[in-house]
C-alpha atoms as a PDB file:
ATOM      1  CA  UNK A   1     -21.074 122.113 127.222  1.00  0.00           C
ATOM      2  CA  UNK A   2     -23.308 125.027 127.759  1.00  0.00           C
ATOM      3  CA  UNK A   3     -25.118 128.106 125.750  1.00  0.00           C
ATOM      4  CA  UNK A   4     -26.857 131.166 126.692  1.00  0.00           C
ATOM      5  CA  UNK A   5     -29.647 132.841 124.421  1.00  0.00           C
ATOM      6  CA  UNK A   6     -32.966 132.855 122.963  1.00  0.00           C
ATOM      7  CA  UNK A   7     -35.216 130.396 121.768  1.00  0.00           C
ATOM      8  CA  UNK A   8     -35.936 131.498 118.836  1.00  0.00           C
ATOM      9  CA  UNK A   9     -38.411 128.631 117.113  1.00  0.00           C
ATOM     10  CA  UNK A  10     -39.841 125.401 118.747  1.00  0.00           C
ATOM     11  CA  UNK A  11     -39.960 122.603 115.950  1.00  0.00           C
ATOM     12  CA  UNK A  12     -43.237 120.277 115.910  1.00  0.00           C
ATOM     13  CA  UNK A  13     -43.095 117.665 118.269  1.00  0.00           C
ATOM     14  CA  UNK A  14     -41.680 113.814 116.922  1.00  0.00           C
ATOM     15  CA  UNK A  15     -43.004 110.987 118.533  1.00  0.00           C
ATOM     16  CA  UNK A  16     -42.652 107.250 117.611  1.00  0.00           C
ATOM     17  CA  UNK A  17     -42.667 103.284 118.763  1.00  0.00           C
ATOM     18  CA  UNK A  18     -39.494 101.678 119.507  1.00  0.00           C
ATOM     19  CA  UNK A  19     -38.334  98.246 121.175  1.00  0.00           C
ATOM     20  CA  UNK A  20     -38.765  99.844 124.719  1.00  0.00           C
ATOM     21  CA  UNK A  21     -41.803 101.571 124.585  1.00  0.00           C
ATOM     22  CA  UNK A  22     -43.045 105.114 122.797  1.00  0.00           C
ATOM     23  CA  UNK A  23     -40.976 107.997 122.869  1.00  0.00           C
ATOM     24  CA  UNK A  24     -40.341 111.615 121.923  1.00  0.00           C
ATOM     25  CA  UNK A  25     -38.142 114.049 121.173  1.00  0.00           C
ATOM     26  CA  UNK A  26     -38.536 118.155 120.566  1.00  0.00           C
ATOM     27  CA  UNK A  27     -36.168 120.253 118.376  1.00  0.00           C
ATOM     28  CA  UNK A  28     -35.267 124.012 119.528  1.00  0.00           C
ATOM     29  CA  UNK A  29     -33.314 126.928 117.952  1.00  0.00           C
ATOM     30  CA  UNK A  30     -31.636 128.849 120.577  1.00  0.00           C
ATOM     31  CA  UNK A  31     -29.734 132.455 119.172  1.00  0.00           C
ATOM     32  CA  UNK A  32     -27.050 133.091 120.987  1.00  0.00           C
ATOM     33  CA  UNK A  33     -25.736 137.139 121.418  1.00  0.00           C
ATOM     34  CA  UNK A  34     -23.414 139.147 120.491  1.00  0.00           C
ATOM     35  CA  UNK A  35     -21.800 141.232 117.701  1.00  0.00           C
ATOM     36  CA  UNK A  36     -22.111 137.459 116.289  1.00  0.00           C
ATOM     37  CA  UNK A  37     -25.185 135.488 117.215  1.00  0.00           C
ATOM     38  CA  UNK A  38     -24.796 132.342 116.009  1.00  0.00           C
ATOM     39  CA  UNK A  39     -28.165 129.942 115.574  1.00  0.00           C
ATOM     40  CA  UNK A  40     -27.849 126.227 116.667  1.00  0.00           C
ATOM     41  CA  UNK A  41     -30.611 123.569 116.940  1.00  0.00           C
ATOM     42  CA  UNK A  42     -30.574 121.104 119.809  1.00  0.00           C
ATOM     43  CA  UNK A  43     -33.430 118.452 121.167  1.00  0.00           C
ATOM     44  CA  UNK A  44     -35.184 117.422 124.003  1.00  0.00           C
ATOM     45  CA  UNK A  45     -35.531 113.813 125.080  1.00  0.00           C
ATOM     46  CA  UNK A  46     -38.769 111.981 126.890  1.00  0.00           C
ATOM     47  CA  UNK A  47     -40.041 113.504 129.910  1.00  0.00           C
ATOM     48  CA  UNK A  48     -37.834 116.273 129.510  1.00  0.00           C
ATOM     49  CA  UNK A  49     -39.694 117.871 126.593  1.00  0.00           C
ATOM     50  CA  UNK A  50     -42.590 118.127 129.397  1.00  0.00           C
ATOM     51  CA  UNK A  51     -40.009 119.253 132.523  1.00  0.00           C
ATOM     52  CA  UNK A  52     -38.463 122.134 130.855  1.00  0.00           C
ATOM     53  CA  UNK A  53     -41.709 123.299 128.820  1.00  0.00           C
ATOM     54  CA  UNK A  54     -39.593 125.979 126.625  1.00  0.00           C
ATOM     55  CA  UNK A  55     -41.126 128.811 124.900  1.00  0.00           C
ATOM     56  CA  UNK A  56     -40.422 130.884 121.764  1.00  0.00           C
ATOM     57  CA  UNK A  57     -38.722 134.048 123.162  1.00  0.00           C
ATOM     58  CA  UNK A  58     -37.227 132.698 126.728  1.00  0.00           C
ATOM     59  CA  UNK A  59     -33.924 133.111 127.859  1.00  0.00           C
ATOM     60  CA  UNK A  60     -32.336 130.204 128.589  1.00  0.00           C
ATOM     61  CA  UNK A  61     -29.364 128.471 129.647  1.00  0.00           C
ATOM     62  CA  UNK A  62     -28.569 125.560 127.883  1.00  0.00           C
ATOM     63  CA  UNK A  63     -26.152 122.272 129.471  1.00  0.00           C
ATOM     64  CA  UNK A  64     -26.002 119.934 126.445  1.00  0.00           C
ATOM     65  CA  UNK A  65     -23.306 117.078 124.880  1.00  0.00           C
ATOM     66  CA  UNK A  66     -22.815 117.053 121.306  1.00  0.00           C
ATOM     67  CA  UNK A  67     -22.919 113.632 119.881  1.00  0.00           C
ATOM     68  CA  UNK A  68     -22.205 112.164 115.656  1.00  0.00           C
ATOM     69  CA  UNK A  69     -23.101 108.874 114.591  1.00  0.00           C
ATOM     70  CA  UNK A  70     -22.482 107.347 110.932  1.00  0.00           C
ATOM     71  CA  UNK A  71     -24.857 106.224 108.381  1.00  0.00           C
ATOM     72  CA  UNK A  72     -24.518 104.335 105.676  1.00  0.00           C
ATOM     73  CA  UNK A  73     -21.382 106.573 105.159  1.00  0.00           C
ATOM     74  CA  UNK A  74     -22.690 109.564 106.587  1.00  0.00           C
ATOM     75  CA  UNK A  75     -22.795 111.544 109.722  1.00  0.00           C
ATOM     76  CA  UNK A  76     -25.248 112.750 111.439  1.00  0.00           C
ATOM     77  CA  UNK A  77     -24.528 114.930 114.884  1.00  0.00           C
ATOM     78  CA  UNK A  78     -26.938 115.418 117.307  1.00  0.00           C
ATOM     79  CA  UNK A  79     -26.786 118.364 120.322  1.00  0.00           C
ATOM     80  CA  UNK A  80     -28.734 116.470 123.083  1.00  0.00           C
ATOM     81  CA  UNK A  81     -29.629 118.914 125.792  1.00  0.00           C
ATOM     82  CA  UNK A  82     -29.725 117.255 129.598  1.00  0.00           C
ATOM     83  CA  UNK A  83     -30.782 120.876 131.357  1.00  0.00           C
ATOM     84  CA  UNK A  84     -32.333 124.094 130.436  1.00  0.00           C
ATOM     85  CA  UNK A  85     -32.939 126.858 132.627  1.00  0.00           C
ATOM     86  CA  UNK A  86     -34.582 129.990 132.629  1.00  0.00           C
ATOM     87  CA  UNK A  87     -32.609 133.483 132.855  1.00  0.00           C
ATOM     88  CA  UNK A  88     -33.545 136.345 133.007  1.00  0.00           C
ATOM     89  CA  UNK A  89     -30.452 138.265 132.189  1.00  0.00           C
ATOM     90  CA  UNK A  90     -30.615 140.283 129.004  1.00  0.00           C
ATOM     91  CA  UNK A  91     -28.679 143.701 127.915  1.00  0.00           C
ATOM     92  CA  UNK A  92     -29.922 147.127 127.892  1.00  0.00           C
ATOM     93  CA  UNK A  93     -31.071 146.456 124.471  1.00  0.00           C
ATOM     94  CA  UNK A  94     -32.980 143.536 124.880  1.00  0.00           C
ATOM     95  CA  UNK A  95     -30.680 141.732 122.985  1.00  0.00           C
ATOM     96  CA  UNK A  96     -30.175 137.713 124.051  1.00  0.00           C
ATOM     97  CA  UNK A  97     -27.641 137.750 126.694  1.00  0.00           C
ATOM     98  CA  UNK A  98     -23.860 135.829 126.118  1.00  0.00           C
ATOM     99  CA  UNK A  99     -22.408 133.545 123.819  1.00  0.00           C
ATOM    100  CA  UNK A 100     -20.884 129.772 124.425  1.00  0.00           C
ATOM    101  CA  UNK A 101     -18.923 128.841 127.724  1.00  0.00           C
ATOM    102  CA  UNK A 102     -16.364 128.721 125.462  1.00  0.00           C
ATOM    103  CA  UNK A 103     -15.857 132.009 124.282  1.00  0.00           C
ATOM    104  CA  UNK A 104     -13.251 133.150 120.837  1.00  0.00           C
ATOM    105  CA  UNK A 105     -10.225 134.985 121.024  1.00  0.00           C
ATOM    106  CA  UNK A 106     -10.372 138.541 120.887  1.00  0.00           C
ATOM    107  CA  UNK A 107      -8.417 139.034 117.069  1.00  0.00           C
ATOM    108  CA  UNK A 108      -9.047 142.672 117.660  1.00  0.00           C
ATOM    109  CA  UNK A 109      -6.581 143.090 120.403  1.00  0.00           C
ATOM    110  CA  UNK A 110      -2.553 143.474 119.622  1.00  0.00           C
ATOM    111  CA  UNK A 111      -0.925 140.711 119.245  1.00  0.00           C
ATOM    112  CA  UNK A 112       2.269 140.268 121.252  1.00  0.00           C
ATOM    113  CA  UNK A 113       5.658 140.325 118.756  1.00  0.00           C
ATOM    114  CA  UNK A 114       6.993 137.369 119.509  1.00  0.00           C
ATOM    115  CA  UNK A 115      10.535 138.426 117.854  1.00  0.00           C
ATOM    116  CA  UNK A 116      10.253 135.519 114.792  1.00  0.00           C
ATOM    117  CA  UNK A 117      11.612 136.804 111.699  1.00  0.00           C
ATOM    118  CA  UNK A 118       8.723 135.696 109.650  1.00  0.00           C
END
């Protein structure tokens, strides 16, 4: 999956000790564009955190997979990014460029009569 926006906040850093060695892990908010923006959180993993070095304020393209896990009867999802790149594509009003990959229907625009009686 993939989003286009802003990063709007970088989260402290998390580090820790497992079984295979230390790791880390960095949280971002990315806001998408729109008449809509939406705000969503994803992370960082390892070496990554250090590859992609993201900023508050850059435009970014984000390639991700969304993942839940239960816990003691409760779920927890996680939006693991794998890539981030820079863009530089924003509007004439400096607005954050795009939305999702997957973009919502247009509800605005007629709707084809489809000749049910209900």
């Amino acid at each position: 999956m993939e989003i286009i926006g802003t990063i709007i906040q970088v989260l402290p850093l998390v580090t820790g000790q497992g079984k295979n060695g230390p790791w880390k892990k960095q949280d971002y908010i990315i806001e998408t564009g729109g008449q809509y923006p939406k705000k969503v959180c994803f992370n960082l993993w390892g070496n990554k955190v250090d590859e992609f070095n993201l900023q508050v304020n850059d435009q970014v393209k984000v390639q991700f997979d969304i993942e839940s896990r239960e816990f003691n009867g409760r779920w927890y999802t996680d939006v693991k990014a794998w890539k981030a790149e820079r863009t530089n594509a924003a509007s004439a009003s400096g607005a954050p460029p795009a939305s999702y990959s997957d973009p919502m229907p247009d509800y605005s625009a007629p709707q084809i009569d489809d000749d049910l009686p209900f």
